[in-house]
N, C-alpha and C. Protein backbone atom coordinates (compact mmCIF):
# COMPACT_ATOMS: atom_id res chain seq x y z
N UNK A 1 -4.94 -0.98 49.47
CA UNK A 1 -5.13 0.45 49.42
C UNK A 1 -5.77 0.82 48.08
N UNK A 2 -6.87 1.80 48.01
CA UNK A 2 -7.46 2.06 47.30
C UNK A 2 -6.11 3.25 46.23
N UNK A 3 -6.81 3.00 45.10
CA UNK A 3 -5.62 4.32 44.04
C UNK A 3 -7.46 4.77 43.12
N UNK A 4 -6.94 6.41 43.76
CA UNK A 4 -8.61 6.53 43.33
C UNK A 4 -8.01 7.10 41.51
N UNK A 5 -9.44 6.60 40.69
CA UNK A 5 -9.32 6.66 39.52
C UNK A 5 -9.52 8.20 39.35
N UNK A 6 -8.85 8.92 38.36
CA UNK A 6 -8.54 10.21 38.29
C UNK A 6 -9.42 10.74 36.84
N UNK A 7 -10.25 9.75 36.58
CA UNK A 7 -11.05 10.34 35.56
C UNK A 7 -12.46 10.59 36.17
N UNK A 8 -12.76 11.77 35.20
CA UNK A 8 -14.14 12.24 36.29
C UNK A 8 -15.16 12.07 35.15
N UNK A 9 -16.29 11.83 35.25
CA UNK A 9 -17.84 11.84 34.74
C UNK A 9 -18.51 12.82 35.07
N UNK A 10 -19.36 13.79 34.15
CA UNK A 10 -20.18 14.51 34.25
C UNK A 10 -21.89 13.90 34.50
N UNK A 11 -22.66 13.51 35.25
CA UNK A 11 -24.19 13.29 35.58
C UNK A 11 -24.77 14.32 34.85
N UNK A 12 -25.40 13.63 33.82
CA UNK A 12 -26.84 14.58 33.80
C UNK A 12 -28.13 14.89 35.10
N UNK A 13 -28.54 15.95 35.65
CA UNK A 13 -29.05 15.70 36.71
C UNK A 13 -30.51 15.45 36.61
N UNK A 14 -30.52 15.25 34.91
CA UNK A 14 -32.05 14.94 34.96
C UNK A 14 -32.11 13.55 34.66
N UNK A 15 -31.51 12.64 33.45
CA UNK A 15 -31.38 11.42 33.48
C UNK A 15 -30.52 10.89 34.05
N UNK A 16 -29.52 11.06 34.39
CA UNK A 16 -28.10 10.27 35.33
C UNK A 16 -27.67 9.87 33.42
N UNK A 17 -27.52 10.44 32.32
CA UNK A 17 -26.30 9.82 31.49
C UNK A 17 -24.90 10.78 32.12
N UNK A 18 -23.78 10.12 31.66
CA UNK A 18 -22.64 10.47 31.91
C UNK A 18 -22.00 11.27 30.72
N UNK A 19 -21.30 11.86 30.75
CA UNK A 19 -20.49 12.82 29.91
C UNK A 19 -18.90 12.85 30.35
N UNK A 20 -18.02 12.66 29.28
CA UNK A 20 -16.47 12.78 29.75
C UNK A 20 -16.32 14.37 30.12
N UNK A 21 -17.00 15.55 29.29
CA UNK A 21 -16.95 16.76 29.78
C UNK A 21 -17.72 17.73 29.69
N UNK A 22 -18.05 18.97 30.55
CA UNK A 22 -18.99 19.91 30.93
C UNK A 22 -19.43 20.17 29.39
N UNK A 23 -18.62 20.59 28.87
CA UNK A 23 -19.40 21.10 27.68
C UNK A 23 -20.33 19.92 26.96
N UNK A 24 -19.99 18.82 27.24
CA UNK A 24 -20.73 17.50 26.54
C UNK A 24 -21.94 17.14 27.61
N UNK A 25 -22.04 17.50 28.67
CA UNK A 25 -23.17 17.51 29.27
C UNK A 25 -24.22 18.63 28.93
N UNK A 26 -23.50 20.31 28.51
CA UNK A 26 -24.26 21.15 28.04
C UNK A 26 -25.01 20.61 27.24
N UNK A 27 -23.85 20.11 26.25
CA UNK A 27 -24.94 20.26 24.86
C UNK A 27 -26.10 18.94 25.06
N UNK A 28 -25.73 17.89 25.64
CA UNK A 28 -27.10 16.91 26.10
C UNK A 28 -28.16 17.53 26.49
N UNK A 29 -27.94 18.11 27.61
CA UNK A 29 -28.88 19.24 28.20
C UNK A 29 -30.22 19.68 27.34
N UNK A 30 -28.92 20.43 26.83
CA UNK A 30 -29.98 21.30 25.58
C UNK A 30 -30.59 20.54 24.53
N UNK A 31 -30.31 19.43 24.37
CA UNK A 31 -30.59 18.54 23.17
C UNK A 31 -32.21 18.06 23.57
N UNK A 32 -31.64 17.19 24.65
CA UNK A 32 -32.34 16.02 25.61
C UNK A 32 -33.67 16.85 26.77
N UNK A 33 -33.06 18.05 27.07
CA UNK A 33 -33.55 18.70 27.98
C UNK A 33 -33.96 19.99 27.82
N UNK A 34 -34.48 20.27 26.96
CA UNK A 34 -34.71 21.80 26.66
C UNK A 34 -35.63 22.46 27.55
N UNK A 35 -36.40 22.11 28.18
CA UNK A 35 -37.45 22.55 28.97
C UNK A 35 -36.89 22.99 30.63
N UNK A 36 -35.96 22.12 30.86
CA UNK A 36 -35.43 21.97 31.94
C UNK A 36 -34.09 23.46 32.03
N UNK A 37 -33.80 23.33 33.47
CA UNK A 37 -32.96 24.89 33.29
C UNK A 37 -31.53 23.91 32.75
N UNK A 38 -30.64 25.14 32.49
CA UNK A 38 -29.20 24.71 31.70
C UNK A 38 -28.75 24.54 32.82
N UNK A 39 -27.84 23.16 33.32
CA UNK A 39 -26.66 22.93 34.13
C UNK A 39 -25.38 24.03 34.02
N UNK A 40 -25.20 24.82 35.62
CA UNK A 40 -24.17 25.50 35.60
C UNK A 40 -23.33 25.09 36.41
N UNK A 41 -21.84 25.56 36.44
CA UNK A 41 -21.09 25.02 37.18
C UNK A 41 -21.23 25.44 39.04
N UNK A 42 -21.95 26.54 38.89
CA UNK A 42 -22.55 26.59 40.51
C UNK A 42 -23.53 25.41 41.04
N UNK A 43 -23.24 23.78 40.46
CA UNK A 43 -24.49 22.88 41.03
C UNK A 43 -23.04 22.02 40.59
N UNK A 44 -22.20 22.36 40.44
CA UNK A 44 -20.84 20.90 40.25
C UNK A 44 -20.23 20.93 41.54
N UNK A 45 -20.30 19.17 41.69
CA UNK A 45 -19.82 19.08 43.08
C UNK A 45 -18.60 18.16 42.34
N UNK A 46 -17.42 18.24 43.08
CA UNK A 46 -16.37 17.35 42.53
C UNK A 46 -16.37 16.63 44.09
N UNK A 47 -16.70 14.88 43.78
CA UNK A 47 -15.76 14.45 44.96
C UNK A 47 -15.21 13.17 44.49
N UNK A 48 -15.03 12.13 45.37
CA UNK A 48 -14.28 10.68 45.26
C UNK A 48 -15.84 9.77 46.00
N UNK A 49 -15.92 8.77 44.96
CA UNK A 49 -17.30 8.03 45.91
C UNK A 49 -16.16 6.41 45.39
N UNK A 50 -15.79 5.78 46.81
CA UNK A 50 -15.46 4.44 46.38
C UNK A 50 -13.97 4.31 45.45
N UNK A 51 -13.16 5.32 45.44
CA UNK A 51 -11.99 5.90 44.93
C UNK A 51 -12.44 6.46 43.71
N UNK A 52 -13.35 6.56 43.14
CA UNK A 52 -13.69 7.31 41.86
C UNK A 52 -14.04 8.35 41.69
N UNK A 53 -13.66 9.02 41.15
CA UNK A 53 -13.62 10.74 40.63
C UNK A 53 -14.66 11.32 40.08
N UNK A 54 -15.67 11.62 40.45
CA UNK A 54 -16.75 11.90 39.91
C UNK A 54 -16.89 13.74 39.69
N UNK A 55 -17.16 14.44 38.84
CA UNK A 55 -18.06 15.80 39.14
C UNK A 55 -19.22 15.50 38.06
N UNK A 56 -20.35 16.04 39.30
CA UNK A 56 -21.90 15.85 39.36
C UNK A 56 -22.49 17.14 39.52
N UNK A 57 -22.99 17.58 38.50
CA UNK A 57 -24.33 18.38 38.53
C UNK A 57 -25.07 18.24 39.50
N UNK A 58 -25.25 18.39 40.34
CA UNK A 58 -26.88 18.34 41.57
C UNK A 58 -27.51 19.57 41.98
N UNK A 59 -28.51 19.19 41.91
CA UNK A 59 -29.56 19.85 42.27
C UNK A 59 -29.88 20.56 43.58
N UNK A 60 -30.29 21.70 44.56
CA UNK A 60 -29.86 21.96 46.00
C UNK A 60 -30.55 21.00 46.45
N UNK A 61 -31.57 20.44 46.09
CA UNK A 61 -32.52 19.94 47.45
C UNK A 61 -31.75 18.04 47.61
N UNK A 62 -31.13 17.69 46.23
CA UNK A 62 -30.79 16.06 46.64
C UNK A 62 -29.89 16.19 47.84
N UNK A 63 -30.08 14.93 48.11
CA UNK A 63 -29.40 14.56 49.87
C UNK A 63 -28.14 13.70 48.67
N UNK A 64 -26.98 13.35 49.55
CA UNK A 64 -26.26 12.84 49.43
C UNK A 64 -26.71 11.35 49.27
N UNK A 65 -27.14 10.97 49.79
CA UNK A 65 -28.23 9.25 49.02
C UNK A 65 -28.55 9.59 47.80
N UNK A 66 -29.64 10.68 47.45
CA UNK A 66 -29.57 10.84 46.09
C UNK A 66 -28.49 10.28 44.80
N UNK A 67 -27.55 11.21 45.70
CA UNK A 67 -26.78 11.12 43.96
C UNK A 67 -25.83 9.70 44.01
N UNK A 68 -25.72 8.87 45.60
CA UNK A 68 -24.93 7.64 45.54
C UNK A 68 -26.16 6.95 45.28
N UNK A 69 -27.29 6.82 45.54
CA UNK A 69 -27.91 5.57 45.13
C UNK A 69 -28.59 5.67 43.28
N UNK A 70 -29.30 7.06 43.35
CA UNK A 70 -29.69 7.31 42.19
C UNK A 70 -29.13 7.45 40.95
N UNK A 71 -28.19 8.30 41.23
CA UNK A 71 -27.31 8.67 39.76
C UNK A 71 -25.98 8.33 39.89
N UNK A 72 -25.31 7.74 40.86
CA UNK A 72 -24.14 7.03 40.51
C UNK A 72 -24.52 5.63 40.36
N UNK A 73 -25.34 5.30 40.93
CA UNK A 73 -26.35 3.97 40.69
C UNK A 73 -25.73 2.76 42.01
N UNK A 74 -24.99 3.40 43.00
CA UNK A 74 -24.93 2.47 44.22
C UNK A 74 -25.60 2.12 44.79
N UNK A 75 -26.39 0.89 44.65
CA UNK A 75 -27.58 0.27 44.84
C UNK A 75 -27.60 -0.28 46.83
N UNK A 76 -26.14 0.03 46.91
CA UNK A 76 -25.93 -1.32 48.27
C UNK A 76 -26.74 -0.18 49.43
N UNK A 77 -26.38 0.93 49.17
CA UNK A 77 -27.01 2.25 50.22
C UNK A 77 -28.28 2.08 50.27
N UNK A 78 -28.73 1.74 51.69
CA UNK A 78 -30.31 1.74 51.44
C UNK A 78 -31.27 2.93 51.77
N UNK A 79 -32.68 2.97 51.81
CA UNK A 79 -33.46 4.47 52.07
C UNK A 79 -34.61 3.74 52.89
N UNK A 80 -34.63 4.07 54.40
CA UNK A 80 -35.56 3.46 54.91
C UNK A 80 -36.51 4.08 55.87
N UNK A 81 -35.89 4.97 56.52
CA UNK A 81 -36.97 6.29 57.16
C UNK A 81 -37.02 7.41 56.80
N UNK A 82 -35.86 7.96 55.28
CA UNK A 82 -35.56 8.62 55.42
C UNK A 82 -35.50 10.59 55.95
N UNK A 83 -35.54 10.02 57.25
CA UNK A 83 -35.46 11.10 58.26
C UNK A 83 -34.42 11.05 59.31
N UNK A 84 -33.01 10.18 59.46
CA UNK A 84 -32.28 10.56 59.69
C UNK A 84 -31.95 9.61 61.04
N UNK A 85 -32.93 8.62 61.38
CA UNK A 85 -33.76 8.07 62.39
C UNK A 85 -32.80 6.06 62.08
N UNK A 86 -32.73 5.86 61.47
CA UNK A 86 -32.82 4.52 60.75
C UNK A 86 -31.21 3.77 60.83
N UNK A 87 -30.27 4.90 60.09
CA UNK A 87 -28.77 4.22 59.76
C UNK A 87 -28.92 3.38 58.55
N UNK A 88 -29.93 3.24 58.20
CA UNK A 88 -29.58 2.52 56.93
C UNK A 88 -29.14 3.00 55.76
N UNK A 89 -29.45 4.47 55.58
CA UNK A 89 -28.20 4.95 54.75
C UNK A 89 -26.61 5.43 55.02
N UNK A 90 -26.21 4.90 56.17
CA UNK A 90 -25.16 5.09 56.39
C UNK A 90 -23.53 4.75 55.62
N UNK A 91 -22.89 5.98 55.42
CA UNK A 91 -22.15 6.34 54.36
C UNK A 91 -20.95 7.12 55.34
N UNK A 92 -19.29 6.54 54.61
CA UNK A 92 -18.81 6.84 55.41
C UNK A 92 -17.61 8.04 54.59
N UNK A 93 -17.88 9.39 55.64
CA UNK A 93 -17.35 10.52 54.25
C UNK A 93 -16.22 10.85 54.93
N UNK A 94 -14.95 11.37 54.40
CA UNK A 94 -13.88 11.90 54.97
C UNK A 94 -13.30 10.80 56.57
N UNK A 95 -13.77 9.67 56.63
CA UNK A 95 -13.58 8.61 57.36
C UNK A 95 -14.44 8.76 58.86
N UNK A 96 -15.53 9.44 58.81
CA UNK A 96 -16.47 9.17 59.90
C UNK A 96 -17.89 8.87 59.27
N UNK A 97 -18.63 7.58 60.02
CA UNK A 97 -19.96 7.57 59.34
C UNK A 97 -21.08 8.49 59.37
N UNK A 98 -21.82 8.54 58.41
CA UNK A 98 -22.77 9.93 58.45
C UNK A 98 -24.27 9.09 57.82
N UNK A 99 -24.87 9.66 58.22
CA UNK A 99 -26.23 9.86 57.45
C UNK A 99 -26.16 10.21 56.38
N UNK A 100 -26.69 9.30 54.89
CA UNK A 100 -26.30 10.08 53.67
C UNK A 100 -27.88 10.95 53.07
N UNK A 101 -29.06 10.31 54.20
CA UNK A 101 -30.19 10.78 53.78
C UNK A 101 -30.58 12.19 54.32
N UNK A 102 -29.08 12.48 55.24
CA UNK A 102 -29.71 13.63 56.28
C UNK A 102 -28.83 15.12 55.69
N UNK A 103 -27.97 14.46 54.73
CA UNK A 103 -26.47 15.27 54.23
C UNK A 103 -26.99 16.00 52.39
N UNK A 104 -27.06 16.91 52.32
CA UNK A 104 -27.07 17.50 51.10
C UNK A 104 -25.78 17.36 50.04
N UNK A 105 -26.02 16.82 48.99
CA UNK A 105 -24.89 16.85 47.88
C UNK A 105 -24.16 17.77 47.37
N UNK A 106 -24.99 19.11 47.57
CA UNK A 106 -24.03 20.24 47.33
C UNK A 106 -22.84 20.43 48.34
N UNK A 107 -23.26 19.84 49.05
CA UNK A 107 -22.05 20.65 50.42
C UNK A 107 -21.03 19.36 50.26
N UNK A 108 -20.82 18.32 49.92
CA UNK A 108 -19.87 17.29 49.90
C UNK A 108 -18.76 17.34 48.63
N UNK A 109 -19.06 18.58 48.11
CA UNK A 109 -17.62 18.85 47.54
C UNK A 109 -16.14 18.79 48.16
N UNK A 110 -15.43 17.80 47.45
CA UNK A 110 -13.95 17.17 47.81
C UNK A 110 -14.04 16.44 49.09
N UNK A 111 -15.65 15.78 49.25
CA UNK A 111 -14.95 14.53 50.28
C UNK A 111 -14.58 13.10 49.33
N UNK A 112 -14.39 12.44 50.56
CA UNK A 112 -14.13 10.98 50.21
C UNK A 112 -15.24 10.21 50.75
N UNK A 113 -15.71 9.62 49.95
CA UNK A 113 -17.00 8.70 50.40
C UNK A 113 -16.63 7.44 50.08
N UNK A 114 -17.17 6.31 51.13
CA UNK A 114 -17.63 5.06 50.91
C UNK A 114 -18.83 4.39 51.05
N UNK A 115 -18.99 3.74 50.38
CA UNK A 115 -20.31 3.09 50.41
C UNK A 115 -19.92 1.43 50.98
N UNK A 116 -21.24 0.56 50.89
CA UNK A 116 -21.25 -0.50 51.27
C UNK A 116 -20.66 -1.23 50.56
N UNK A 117 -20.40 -0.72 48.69
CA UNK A 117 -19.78 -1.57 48.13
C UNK A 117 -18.40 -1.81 48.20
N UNK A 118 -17.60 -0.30 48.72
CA UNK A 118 -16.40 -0.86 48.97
C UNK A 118 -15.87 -1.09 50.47
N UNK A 119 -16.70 -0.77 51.48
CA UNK A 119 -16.60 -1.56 52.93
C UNK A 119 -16.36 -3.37 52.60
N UNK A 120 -17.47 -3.70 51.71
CA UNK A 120 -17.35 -4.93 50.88
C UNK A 120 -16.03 -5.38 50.55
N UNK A 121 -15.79 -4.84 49.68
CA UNK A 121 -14.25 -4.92 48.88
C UNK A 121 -12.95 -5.42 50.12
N UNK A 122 -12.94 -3.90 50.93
CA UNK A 122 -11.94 -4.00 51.69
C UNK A 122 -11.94 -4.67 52.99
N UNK A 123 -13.05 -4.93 53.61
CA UNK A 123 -13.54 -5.64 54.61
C UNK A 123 -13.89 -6.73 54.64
N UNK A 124 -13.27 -7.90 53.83
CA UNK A 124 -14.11 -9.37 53.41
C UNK A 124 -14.27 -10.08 55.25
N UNK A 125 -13.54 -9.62 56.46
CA UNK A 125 -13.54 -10.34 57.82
C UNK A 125 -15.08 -9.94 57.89
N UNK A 126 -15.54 -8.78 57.79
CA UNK A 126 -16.27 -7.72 58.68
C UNK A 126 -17.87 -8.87 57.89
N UNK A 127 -17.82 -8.42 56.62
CA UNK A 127 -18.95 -9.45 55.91
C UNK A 127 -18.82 -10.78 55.90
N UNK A 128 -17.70 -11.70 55.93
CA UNK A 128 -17.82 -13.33 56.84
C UNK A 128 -18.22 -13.14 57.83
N UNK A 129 -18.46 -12.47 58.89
CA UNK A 129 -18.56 -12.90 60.02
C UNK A 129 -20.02 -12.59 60.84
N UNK A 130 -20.56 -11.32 59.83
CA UNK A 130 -21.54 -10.92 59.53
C UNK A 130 -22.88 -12.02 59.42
N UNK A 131 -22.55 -13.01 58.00
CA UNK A 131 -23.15 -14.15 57.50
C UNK A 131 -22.98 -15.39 58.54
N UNK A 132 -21.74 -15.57 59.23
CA UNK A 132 -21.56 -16.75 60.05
C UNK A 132 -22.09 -16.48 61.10
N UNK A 133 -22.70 -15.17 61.75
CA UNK A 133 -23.32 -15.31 63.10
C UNK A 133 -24.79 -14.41 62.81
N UNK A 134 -25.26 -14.81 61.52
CA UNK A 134 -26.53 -14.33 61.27
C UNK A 134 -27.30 -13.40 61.70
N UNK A 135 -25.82 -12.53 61.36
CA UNK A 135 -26.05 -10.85 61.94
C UNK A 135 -27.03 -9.75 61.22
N UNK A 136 -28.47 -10.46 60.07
CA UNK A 136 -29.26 -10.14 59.78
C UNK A 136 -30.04 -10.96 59.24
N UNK A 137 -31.04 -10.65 58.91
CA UNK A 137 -32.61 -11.74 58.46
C UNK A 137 -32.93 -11.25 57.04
N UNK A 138 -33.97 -10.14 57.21
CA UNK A 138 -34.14 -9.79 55.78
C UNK A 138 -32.93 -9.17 54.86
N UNK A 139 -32.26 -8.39 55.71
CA UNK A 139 -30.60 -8.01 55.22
C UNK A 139 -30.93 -5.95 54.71
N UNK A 140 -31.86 -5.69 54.94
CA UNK A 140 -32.58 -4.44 54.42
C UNK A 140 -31.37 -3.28 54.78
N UNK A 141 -31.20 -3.22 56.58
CA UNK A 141 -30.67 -2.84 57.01
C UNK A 141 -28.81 -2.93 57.04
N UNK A 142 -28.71 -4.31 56.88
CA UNK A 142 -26.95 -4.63 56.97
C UNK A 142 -26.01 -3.81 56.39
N UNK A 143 -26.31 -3.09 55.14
CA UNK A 143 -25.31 -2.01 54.68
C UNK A 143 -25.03 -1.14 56.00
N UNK A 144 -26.12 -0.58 56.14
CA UNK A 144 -25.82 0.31 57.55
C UNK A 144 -25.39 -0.03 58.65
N UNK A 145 -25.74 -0.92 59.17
CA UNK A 145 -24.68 -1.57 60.35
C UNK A 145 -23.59 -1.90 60.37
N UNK A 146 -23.09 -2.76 58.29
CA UNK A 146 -21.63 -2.91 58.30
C UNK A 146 -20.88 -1.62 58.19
N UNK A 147 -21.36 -0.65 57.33
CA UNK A 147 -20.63 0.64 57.43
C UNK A 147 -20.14 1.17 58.29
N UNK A 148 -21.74 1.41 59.26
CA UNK A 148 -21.11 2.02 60.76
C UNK A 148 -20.15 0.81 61.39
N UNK A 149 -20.06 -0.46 61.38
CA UNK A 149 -19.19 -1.02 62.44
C UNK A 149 -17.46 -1.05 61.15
N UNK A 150 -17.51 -0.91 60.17
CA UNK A 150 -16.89 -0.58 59.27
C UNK A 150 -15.59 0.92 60.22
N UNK A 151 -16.21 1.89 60.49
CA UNK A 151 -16.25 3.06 60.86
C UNK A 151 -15.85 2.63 62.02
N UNK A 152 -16.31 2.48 62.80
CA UNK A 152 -15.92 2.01 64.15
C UNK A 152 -14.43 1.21 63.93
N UNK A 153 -14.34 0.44 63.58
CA UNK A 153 -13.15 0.15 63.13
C UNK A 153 -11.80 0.04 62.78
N UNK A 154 -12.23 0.98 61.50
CA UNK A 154 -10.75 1.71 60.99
C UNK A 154 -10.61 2.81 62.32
N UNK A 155 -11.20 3.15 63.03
CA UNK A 155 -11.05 4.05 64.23
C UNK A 155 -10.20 3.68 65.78
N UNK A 156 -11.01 2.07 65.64
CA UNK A 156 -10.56 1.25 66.71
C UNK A 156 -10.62 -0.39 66.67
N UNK A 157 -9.27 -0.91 66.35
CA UNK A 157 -8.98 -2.12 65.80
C UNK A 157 -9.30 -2.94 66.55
N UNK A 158 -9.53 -2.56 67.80
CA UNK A 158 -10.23 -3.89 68.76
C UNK A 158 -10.98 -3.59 70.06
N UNK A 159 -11.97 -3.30 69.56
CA UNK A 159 -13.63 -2.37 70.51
C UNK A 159 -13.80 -3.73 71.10
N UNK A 160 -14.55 -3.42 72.05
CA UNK A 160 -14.93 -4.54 73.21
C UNK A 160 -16.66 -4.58 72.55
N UNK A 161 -17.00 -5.29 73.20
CA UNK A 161 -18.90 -5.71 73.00
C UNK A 161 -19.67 -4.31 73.25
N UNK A 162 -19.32 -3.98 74.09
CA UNK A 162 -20.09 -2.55 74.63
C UNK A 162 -19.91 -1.46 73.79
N UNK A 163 -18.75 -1.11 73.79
CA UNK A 163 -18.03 -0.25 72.25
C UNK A 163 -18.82 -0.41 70.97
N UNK A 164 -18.50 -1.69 70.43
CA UNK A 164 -19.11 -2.13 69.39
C UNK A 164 -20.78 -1.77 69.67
N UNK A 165 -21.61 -1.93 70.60
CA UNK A 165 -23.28 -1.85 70.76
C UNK A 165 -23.46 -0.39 70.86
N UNK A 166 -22.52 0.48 71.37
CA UNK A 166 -22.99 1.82 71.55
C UNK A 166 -22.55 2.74 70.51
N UNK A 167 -21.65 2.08 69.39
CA UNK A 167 -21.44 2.26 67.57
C UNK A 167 -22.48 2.26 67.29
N UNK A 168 -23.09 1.17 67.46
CA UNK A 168 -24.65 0.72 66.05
C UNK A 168 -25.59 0.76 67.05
N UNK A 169 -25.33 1.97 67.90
CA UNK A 169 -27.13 1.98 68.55
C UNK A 169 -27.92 2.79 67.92
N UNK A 170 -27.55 3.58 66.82
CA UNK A 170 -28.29 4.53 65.89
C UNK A 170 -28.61 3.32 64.76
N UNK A 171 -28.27 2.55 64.65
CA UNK A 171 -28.95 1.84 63.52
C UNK A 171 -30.34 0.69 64.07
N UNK A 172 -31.48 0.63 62.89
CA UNK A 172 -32.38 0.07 63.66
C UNK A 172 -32.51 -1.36 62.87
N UNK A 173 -32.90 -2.22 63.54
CA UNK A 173 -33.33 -3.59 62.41
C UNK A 173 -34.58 -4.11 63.05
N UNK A 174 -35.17 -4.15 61.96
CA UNK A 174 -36.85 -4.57 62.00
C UNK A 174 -37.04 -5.89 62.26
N UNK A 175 -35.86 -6.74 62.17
CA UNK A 175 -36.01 -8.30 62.73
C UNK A 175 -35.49 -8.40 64.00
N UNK A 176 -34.61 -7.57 64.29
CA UNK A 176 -34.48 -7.76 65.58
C UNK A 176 -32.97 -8.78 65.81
N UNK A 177 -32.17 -8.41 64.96
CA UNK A 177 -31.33 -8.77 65.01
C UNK A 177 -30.00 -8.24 66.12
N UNK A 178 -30.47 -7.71 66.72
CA UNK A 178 -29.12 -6.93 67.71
C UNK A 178 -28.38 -8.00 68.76
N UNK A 179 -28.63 -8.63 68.97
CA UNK A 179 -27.43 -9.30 69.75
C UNK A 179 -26.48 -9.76 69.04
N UNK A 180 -26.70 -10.16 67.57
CA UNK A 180 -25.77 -10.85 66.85
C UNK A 180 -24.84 -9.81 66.51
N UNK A 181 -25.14 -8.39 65.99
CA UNK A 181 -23.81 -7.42 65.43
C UNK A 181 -22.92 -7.19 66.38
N UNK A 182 -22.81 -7.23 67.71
CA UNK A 182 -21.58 -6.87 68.38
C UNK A 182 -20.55 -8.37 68.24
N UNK A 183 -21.29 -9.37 68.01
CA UNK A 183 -20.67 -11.04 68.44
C UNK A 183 -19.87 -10.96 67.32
N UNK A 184 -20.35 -10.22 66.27
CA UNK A 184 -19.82 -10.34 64.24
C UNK A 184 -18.75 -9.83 64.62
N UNK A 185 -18.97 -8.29 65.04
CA UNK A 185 -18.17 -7.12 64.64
C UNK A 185 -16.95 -7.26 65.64
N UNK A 186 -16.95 -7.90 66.69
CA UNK A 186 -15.52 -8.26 67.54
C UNK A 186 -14.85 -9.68 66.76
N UNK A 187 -15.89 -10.10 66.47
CA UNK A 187 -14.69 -11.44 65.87
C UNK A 187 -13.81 -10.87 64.54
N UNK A 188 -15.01 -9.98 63.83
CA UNK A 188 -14.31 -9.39 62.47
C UNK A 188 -13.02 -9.00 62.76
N UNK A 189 -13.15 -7.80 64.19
CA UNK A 189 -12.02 -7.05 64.16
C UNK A 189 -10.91 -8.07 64.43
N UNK A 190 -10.65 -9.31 65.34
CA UNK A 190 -10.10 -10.45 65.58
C UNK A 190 -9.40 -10.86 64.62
N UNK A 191 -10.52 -11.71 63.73
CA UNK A 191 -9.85 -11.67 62.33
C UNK A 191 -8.87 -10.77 61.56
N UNK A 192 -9.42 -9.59 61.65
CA UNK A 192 -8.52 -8.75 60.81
C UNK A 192 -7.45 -8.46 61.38
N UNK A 193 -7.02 -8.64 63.06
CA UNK A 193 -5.69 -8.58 63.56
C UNK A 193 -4.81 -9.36 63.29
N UNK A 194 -5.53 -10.78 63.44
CA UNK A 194 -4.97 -11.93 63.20
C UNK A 194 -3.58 -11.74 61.92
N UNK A 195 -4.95 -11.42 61.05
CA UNK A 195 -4.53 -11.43 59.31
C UNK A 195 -3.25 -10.38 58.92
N UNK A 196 -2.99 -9.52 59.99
CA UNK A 196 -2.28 -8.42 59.71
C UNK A 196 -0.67 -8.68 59.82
């Protein structure tokens, strides 16, 4: 079980430095950024990304990818059509998976987000089994498929093949890997009964 860390970071929203507090992001601002408008607290979003406590300055127009790949620097989220089309930024908020390229950052004040890095963490069945039935090629896409079957999951501890294929039919892979994610994602869940 995750124990989310209760210290929060301020984002600069023009460089991504961090600040322990608002007023220490002001004065960067103004230092670093004079040209640029002053950060107000009408652009602070407070949420949890990965149990961590973040409040972030953002901007209206960033998408929720934005501020997990860019300025929190979660690299595992990928950006591949982004039009909403793909699943490869798939991000899982308040415990259903979402589109993080299709979701604005302002509006995700006080969720809970996960990313691929801690599906990672807490899911070591879901990513063995992933690799043992060469449930991707170039791997571009796999964040998004493990997330969403991630999601699927914690929802339903033991989905059948069909279940599992009509989860990740929004996600696309350019190699052509689809027969292998339902074969992964039922043994994962297997595993993880087993283990329980």
């Amino acid at each position: 079980m995750t124990t989310a860390n209760t210290e929060s970071r301020y984002l600069c929203p023009y460089c991504s430095a961090t600040w322990d507090t608002f007023d220490g992001l002001k004065t960067h601002a103004l230092a670093e950024h004079a040209n640029e408008p002053l950060p107000t607290p009408d652009g602070l979003v407070r949420l949890s990304v990965n149990g961590q406590a973040y409040e972030v300055m953002v901007e209206p127009e960033w998408t929720l990818y934005d501020l997990i790949h860019d300025k929190i620097g979660l690299t595992g989220t990928k950006m591949f059509c982004d039009r909403g089309a793909c699943g490869s930024c798939t991000v899982i908020m308040d415990g259903r998976a979402i589109l993080s390229c299709m979701t604005l950052a302002i509006e995700c004040g006080g969720a809970n987000i996960e990313t691929i890095e801690e599906v990672a963490r807490t899911n070591p069945a879901l990513i063995e089994k992933y690799v043992e039935h060469h449930a991707m090629q170039c791997g571009y896409c796999t964040p998004g498929f493990v997330v969403t079957a991630a999601s699927l999951l914690a929802g339903n501890p033991d989905p059948t093949t069909d279940e599992v294929a009509e989860a990740l039919a929004g996600n696309l892979c350019r190699c052509g890997t689809y027969p292998q994610h339902p074969i992964a994602v039922v043994e994962a869940a297997k595993k993880s009964r087993e283990e329980r």
